[in-house]
PDB file of N, CA and C in Angstrom:
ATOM      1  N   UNK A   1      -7.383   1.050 -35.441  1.00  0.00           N
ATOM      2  CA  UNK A   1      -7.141   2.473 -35.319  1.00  0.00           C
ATOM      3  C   UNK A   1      -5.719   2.764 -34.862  1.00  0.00           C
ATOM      4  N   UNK A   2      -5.328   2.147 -33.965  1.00  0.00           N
ATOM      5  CA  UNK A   2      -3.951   2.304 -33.382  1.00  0.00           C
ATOM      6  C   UNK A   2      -2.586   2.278 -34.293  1.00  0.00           C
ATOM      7  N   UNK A   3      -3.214   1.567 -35.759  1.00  0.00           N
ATOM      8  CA  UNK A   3      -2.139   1.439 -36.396  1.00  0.00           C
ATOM      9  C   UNK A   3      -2.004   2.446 -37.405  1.00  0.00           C
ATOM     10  N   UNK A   4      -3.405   3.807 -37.308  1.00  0.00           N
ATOM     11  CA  UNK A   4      -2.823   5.006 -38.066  1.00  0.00           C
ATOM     12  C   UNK A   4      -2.263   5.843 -37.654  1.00  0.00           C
ATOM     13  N   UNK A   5      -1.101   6.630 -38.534  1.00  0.00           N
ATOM     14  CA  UNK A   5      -0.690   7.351 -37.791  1.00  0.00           C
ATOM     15  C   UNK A   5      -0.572   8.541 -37.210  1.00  0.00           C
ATOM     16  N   UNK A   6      -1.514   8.903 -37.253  1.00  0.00           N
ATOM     17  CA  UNK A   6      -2.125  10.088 -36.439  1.00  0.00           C
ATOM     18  C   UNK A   6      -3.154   9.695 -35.054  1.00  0.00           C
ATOM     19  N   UNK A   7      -2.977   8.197 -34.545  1.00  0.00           N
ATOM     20  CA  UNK A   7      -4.009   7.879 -33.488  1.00  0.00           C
ATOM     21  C   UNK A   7      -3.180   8.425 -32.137  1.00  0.00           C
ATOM     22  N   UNK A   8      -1.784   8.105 -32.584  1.00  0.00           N
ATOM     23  CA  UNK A   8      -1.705   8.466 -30.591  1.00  0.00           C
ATOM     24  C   UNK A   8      -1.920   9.462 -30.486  1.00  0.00           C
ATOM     25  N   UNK A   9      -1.296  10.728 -30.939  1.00  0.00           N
ATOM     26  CA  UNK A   9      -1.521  11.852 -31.027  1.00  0.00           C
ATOM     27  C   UNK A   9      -3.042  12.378 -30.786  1.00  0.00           C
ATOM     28  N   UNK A  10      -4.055  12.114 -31.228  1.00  0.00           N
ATOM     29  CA  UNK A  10      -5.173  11.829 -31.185  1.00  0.00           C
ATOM     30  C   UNK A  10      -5.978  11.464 -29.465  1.00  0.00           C
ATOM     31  N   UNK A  11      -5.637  10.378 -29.560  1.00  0.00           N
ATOM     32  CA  UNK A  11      -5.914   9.652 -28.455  1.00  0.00           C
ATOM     33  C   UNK A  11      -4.990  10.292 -27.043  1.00  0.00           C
ATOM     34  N   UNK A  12      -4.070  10.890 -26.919  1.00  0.00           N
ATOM     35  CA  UNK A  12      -3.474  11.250 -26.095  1.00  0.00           C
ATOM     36  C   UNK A  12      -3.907  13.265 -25.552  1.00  0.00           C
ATOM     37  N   UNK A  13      -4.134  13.549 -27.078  1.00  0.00           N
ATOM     38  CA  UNK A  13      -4.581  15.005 -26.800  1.00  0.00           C
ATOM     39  C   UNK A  13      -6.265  14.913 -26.388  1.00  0.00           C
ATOM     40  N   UNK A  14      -7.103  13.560 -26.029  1.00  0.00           N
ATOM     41  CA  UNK A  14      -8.142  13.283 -25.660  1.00  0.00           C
ATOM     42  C   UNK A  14      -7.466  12.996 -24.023  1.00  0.00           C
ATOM     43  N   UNK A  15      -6.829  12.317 -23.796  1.00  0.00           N
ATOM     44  CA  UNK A  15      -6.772  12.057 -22.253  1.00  0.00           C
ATOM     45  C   UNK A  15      -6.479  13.419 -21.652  1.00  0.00           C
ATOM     46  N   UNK A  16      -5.657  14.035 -22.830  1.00  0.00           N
ATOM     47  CA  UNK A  16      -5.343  15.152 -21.669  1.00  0.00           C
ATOM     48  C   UNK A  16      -6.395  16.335 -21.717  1.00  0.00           C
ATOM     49  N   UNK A  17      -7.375  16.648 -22.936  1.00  0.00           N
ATOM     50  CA  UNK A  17      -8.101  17.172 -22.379  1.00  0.00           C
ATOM     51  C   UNK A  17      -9.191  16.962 -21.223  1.00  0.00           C
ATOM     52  N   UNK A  18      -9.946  15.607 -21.430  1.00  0.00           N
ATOM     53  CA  UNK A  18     -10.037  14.894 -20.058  1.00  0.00           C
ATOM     54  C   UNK A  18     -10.367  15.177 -19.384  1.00  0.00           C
ATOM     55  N   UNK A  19      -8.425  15.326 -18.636  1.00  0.00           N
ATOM     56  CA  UNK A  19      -8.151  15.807 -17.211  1.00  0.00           C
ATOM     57  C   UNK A  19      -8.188  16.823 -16.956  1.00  0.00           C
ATOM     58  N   UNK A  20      -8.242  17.451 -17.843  1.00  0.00           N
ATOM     59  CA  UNK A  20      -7.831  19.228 -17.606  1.00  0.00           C
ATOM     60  C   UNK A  20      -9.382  19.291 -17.291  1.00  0.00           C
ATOM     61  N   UNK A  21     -10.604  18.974 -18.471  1.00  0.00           N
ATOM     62  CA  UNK A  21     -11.748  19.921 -18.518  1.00  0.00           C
ATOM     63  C   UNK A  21     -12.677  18.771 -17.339  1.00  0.00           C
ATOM     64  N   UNK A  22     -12.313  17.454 -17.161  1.00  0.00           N
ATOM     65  CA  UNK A  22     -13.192  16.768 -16.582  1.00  0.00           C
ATOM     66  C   UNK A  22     -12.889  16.435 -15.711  1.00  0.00           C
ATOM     67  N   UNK A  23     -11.912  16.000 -15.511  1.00  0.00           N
ATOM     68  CA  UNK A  23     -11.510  14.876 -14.051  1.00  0.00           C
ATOM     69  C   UNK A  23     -10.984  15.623 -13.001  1.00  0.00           C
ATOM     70  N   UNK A  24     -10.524  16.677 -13.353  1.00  0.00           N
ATOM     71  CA  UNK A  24     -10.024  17.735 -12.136  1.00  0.00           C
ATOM     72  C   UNK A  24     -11.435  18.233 -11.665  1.00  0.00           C
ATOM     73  N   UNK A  25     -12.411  18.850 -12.070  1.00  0.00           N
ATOM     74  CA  UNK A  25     -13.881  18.759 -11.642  1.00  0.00           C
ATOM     75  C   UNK A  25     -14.483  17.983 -10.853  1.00  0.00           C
ATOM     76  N   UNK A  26     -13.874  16.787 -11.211  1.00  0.00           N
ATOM     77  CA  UNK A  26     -14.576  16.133 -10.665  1.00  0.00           C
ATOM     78  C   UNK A  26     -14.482  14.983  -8.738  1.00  0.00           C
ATOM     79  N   UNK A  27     -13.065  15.982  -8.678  1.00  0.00           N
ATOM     80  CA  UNK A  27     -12.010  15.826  -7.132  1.00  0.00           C
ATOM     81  C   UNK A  27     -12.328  16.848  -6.287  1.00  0.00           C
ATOM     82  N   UNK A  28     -12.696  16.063  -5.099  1.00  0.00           N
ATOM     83  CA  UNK A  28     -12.702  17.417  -3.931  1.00  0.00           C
ATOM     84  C   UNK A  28     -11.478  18.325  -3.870  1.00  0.00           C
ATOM     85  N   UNK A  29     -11.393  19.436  -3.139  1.00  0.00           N
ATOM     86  CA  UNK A  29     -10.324  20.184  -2.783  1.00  0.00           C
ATOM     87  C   UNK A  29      -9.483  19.494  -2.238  1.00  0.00           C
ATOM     88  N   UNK A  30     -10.179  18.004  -1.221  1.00  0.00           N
ATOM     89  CA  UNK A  30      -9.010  17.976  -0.352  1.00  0.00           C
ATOM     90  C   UNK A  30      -8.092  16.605  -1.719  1.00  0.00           C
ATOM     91  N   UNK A  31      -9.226  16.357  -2.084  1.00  0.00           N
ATOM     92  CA  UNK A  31      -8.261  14.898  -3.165  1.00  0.00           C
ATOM     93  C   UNK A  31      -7.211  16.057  -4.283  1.00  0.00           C
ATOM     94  N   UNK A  32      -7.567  16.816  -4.767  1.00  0.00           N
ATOM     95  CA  UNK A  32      -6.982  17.408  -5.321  1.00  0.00           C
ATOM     96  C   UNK A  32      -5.429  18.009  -4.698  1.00  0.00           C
ATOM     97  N   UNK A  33      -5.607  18.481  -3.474  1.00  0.00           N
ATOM     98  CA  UNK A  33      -4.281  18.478  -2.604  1.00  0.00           C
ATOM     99  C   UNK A  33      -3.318  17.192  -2.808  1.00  0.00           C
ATOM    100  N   UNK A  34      -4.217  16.180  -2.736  1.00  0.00           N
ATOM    101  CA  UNK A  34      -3.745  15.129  -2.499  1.00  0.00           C
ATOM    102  C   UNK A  34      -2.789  14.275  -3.902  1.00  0.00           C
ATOM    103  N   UNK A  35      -3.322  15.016  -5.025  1.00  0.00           N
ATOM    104  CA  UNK A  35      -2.956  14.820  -6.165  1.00  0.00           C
ATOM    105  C   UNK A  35      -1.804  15.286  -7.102  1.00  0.00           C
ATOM    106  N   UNK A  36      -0.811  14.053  -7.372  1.00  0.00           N
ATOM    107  CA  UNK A  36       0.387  14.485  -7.457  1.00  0.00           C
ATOM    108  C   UNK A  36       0.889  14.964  -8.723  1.00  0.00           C
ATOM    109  N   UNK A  37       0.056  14.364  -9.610  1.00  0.00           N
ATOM    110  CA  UNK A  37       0.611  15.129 -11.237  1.00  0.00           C
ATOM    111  C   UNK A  37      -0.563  16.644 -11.058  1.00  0.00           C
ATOM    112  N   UNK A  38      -1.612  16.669 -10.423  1.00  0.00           N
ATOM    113  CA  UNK A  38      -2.029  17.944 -10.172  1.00  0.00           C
ATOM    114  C   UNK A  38      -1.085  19.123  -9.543  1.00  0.00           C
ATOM    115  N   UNK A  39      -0.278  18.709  -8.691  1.00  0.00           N
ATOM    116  CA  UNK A  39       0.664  19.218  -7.876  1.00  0.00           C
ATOM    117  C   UNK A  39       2.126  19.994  -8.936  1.00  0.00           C
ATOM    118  N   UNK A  40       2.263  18.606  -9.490  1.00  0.00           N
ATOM    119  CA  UNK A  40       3.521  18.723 -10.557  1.00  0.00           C
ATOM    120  C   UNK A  40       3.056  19.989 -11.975  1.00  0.00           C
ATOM    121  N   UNK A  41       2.092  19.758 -12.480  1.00  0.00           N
ATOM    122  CA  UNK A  41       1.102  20.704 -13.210  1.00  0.00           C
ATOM    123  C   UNK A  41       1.308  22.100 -13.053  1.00  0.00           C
ATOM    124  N   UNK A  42       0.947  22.724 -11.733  1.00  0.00           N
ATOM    125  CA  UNK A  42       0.904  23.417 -11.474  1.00  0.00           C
ATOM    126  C   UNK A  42       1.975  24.042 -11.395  1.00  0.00           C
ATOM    127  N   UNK A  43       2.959  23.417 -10.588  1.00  0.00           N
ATOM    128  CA  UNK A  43       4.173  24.143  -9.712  1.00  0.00           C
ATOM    129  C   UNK A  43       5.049  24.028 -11.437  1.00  0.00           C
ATOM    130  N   UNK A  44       4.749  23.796 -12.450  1.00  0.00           N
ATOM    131  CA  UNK A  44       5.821  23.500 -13.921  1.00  0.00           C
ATOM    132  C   UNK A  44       5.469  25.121 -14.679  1.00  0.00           C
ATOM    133  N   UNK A  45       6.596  25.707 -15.091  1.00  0.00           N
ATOM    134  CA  UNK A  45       6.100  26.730 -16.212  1.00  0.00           C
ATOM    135  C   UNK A  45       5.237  26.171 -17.304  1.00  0.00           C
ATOM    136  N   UNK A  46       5.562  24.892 -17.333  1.00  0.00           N
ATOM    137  CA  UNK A  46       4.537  24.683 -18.641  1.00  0.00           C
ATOM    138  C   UNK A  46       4.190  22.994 -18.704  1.00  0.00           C
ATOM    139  N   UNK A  47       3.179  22.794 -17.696  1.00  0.00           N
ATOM    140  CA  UNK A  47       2.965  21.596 -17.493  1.00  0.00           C
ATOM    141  C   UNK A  47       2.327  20.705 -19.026  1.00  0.00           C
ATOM    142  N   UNK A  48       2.213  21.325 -20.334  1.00  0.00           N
ATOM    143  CA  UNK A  48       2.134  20.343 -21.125  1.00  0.00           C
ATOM    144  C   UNK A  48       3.085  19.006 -21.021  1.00  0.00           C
ATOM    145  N   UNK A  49       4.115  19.027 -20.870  1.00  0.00           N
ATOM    146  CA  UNK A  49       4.671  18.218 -21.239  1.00  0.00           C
ATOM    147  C   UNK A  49       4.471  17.023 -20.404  1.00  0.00           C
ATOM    148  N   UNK A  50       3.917  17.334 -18.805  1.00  0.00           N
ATOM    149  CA  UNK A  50       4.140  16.483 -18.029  1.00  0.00           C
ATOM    150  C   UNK A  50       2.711  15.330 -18.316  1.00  0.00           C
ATOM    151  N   UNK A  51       1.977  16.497 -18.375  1.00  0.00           N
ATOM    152  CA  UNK A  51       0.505  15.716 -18.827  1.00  0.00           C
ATOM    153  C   UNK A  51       0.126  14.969 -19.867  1.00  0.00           C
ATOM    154  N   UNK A  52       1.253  15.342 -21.194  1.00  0.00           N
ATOM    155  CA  UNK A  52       1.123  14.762 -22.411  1.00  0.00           C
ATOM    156  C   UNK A  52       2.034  13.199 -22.329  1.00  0.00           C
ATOM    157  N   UNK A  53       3.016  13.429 -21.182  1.00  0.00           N
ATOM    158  CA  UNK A  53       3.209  11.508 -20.918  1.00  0.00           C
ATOM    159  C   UNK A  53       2.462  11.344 -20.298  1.00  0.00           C
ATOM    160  N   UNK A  54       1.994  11.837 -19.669  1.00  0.00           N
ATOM    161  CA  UNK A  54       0.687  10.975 -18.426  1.00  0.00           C
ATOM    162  C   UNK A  54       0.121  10.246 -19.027  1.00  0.00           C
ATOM    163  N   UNK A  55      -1.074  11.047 -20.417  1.00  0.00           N
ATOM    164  CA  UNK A  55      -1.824  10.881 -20.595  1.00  0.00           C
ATOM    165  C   UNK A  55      -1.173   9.453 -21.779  1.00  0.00           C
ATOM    166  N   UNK A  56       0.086   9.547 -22.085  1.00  0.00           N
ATOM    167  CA  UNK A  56       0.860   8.431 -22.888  1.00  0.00           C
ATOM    168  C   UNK A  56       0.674   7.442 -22.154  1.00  0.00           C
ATOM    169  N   UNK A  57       1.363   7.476 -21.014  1.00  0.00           N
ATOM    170  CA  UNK A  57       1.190   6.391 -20.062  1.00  0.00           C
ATOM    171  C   UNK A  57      -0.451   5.844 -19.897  1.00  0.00           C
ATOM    172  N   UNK A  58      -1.422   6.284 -19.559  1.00  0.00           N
ATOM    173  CA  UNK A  58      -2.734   6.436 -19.281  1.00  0.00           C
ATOM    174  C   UNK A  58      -3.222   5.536 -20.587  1.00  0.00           C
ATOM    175  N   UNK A  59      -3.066   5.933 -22.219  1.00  0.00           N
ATOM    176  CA  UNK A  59      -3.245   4.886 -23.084  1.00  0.00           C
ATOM    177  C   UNK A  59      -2.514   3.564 -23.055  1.00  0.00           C
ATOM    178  N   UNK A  60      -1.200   3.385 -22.374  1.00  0.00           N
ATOM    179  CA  UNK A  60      -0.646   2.497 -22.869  1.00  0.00           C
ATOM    180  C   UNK A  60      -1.073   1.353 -22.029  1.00  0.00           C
ATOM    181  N   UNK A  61      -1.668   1.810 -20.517  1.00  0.00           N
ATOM    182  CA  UNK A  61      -1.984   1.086 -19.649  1.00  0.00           C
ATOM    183  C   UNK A  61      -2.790   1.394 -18.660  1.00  0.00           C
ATOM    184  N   UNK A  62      -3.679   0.073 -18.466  1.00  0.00           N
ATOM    185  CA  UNK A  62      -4.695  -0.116 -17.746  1.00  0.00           C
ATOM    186  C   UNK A  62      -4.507  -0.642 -16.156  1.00  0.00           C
ATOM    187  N   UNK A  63      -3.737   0.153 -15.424  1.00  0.00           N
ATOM    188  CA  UNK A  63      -3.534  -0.405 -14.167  1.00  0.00           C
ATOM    189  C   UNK A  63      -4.108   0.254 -13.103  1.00  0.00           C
ATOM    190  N   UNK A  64      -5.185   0.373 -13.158  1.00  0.00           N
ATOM    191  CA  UNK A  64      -6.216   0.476 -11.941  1.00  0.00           C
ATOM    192  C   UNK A  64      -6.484   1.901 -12.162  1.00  0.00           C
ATOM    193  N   UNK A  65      -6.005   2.765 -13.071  1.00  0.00           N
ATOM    194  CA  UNK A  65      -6.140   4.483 -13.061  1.00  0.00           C
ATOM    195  C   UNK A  65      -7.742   4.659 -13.130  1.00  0.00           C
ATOM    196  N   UNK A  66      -7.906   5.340 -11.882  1.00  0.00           N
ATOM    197  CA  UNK A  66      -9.412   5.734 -12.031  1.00  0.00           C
ATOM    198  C   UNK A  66      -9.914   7.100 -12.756  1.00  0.00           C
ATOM    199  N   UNK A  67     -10.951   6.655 -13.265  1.00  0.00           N
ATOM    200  CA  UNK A  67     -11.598   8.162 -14.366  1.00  0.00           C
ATOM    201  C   UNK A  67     -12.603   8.856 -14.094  1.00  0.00           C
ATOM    202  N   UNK A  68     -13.900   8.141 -13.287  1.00  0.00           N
ATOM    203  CA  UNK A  68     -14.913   7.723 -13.060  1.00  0.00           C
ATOM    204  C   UNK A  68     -15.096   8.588 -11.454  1.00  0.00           C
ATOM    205  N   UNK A  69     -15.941   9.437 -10.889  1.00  0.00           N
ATOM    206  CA  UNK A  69     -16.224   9.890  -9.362  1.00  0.00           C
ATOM    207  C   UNK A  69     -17.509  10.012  -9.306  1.00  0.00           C
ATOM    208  N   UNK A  70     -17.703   9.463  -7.685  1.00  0.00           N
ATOM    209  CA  UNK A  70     -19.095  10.011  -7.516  1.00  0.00           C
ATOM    210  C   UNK A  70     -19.203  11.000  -5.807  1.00  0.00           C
ATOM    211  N   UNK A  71     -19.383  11.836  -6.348  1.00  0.00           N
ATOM    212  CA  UNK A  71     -19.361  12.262  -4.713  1.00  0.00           C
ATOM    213  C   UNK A  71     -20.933  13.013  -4.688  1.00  0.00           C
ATOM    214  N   UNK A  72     -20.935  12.898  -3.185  1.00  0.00           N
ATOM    215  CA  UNK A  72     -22.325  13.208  -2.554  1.00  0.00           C
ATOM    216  C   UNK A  72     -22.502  14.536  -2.135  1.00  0.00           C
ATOM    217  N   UNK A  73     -23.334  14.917  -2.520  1.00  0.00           N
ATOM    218  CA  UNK A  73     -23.549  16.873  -2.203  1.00  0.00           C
ATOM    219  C   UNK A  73     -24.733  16.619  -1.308  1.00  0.00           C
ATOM    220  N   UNK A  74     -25.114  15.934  -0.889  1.00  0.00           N
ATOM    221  CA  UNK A  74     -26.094  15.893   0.243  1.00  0.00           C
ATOM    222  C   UNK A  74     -25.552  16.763   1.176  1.00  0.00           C
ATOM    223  N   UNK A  75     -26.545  17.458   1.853  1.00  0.00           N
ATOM    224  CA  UNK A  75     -26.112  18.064   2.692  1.00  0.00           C
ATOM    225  C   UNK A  75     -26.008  17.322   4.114  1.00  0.00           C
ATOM    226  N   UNK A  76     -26.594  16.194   4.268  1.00  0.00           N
ATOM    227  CA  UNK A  76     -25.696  15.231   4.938  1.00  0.00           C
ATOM    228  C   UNK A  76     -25.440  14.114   5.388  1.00  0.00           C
ATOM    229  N   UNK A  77     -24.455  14.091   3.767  1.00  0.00           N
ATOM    230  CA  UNK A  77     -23.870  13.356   3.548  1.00  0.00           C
ATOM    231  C   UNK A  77     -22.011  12.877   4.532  1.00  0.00           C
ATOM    232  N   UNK A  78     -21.974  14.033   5.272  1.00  0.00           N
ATOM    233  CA  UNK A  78     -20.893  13.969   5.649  1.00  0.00           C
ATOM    234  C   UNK A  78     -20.839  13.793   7.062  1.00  0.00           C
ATOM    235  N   UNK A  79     -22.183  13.907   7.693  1.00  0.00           N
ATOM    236  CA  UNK A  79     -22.382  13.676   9.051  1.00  0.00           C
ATOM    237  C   UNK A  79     -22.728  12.485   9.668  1.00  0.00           C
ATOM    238  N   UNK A  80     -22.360  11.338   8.833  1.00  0.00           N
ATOM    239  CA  UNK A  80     -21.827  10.002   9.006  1.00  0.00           C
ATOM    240  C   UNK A  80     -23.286   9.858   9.541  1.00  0.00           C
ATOM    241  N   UNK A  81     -24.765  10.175   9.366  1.00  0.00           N
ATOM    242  CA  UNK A  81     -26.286   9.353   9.322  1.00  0.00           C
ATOM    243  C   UNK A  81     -26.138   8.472   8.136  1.00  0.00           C
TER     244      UNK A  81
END
């Protein structure tokens, strides 16, 4: 697949929807503070561009980028029982 040429394009306008519709959902408020291309995103008139290398970077390599959350809505879950 990688060698047609319409895949990155493809594959890259998939990471970044993603992040936009999934993975930001899926961060607390406070991780989201904490989050720096979230940060950069925002504060940009027009954060396509920043997200569309991300998400370049993000295909090209597999170095520990997590996709995947699980957080606990227990109600308590946070009162360390």
């Amino acid at each position: 697949m990688r060698a047609k040429p319409w895949w990155e394009e493809r594959i890259v306008g998939a990471f970044m929807s993603y992040w936009l519709y999934q993975h930001l959902g899926n961060l607390s408020p406070r991780a989201l503070e904490n989050d720096e291309l979230y940060r950069k995103v925002r504060e940009a008139d027009d954060g396509a561009p920043l997200l569309h290398e991300a998400a370049k970077h993000w295909d090209a390599h597999t170095d520990g980028s997590r996709w995947s959350y699980c957080r606990d809505n227990r109600p308590d879950a946070d009162s360390g029982d």
